[in-house]
C-alpha atoms as a PDB file:
ATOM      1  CA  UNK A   1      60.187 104.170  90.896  1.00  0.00           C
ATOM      2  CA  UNK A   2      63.397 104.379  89.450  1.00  0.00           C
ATOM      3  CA  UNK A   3      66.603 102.443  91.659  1.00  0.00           C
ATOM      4  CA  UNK A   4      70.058 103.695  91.532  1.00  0.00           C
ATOM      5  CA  UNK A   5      73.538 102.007  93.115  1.00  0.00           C
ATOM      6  CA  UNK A   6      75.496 104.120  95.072  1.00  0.00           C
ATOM      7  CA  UNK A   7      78.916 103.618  96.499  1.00  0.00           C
ATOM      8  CA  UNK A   8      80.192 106.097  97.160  1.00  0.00           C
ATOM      9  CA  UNK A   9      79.615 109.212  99.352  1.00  0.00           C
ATOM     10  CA  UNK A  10      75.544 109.229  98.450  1.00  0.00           C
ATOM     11  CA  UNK A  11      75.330 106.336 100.434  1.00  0.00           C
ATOM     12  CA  UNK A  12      73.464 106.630 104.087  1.00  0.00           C
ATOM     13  CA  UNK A  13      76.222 106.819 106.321  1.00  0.00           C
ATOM     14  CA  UNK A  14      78.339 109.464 104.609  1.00  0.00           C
ATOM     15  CA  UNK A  15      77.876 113.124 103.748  1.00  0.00           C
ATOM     16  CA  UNK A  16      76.065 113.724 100.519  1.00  0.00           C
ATOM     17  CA  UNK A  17      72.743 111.396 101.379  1.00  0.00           C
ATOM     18  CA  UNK A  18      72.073 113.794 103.821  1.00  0.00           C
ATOM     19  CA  UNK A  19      72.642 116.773 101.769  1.00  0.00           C
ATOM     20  CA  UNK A  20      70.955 115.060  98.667  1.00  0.00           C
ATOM     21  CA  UNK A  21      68.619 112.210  98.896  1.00  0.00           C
ATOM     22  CA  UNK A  22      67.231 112.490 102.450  1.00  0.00           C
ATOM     23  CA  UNK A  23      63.489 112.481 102.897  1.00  0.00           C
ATOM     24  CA  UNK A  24      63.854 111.938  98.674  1.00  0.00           C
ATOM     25  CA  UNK A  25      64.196 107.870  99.034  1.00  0.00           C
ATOM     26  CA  UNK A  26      61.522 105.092  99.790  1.00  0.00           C
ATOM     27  CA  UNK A  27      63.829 102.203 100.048  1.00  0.00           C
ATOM     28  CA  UNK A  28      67.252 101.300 101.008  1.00  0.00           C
ATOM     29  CA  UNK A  29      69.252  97.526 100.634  1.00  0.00           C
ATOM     30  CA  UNK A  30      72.761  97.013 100.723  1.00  0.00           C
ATOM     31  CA  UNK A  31      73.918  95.722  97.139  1.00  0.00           C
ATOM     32  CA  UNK A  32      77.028  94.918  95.637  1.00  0.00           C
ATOM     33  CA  UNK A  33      77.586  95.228  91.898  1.00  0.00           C
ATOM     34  CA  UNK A  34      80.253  93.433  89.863  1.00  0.00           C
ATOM     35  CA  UNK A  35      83.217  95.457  89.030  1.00  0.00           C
ATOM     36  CA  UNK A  36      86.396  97.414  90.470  1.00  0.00           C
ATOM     37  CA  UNK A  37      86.709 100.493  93.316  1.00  0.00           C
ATOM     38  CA  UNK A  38      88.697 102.804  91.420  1.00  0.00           C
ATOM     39  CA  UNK A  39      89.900 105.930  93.312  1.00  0.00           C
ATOM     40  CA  UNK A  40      90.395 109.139  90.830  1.00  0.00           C
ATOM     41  CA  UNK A  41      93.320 111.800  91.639  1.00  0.00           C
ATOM     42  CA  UNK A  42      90.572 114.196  91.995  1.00  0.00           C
ATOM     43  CA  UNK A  43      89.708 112.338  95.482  1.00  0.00           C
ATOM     44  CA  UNK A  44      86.529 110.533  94.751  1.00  0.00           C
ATOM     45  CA  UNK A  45      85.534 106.672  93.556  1.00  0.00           C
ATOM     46  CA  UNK A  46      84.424 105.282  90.526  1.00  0.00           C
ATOM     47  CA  UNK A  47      83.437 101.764  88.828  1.00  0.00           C
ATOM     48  CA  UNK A  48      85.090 100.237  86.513  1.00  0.00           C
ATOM     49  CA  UNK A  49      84.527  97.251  84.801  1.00  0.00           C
ATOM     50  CA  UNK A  50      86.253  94.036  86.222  1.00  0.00           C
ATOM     51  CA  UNK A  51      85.864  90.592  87.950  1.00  0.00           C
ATOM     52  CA  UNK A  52      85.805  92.396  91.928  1.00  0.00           C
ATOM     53  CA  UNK A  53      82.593  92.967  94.116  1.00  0.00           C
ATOM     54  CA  UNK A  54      81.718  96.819  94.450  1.00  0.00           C
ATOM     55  CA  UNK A  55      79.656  96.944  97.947  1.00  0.00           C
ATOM     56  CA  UNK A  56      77.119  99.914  98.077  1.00  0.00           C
ATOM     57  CA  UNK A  57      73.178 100.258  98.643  1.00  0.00           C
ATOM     58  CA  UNK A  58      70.326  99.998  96.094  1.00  0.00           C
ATOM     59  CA  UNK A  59      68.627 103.092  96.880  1.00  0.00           C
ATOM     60  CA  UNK A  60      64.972 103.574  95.709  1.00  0.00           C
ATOM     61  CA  UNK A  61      63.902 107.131  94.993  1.00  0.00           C
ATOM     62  CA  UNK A  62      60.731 108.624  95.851  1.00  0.00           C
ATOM     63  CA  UNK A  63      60.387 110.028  92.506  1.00  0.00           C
ATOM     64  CA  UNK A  64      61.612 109.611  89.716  1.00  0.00           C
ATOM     65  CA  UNK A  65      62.540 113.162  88.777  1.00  0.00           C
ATOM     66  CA  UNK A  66      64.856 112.783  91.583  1.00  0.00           C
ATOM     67  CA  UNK A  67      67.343 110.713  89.747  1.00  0.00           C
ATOM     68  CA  UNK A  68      68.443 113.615  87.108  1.00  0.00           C
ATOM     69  CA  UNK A  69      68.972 115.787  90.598  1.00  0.00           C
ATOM     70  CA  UNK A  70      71.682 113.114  90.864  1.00  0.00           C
ATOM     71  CA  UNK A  71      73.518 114.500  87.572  1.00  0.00           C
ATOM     72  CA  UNK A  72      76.057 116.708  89.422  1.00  0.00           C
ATOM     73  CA  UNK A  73      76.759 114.660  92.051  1.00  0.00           C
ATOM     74  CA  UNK A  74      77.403 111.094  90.264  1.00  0.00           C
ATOM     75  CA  UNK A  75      75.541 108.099  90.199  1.00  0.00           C
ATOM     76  CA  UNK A  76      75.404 104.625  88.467  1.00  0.00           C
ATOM     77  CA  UNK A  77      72.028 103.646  86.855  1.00  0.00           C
ATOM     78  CA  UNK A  78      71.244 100.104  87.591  1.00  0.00           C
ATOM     79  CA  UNK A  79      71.913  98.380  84.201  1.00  0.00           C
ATOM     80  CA  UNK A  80      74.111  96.309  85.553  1.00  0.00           C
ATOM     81  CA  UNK A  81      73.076  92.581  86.981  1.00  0.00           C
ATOM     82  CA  UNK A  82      72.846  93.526  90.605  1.00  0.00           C
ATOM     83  CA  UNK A  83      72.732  91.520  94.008  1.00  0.00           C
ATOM     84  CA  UNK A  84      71.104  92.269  96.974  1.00  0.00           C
ATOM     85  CA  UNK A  85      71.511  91.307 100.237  1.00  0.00           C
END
């Protein structure tokens, strides 16, 4: 099953999981990633590289095919070294 890091507003307690990934996930864990909180004009985060902690949930999906339904609404792919908790 494929894992994603989410930090934004796809994580459980905001908006989009329940539009999006509800009833589409098997697991949840809090997770942090190493990098910066970047807020675009446009009104939403992003990661950027740096030495900061980014604190978010490591979501895994149900399905795999779930994770290109992602696509539109952002995500990070977990190629980066990643710490639960």
């Amino acid at each position: 099953m494929e894992k994603v890091f989410v930090y934004g507003s796809l994580r459980t307690d905001f908006w989009n999981y329940d539009k999006v990934l509800k009833n589409r996930v098997r697991q949840v864990e809090k997770g942090q990633i190493k990098g910066e909180l970047y807020h675009l004009p446009a009104g939403y985060p992003a990661v950027i590289f740096g030495e900061g902690t980014v604190y978010g949930e490591v979501i895994t999906l149900s399905q795999d095919k779930i994770l290109k339904s992602l696509d539109p609404v952002s995500y990070t792919h977990l190629t980066l070294p990643t710490t639960s908790r």
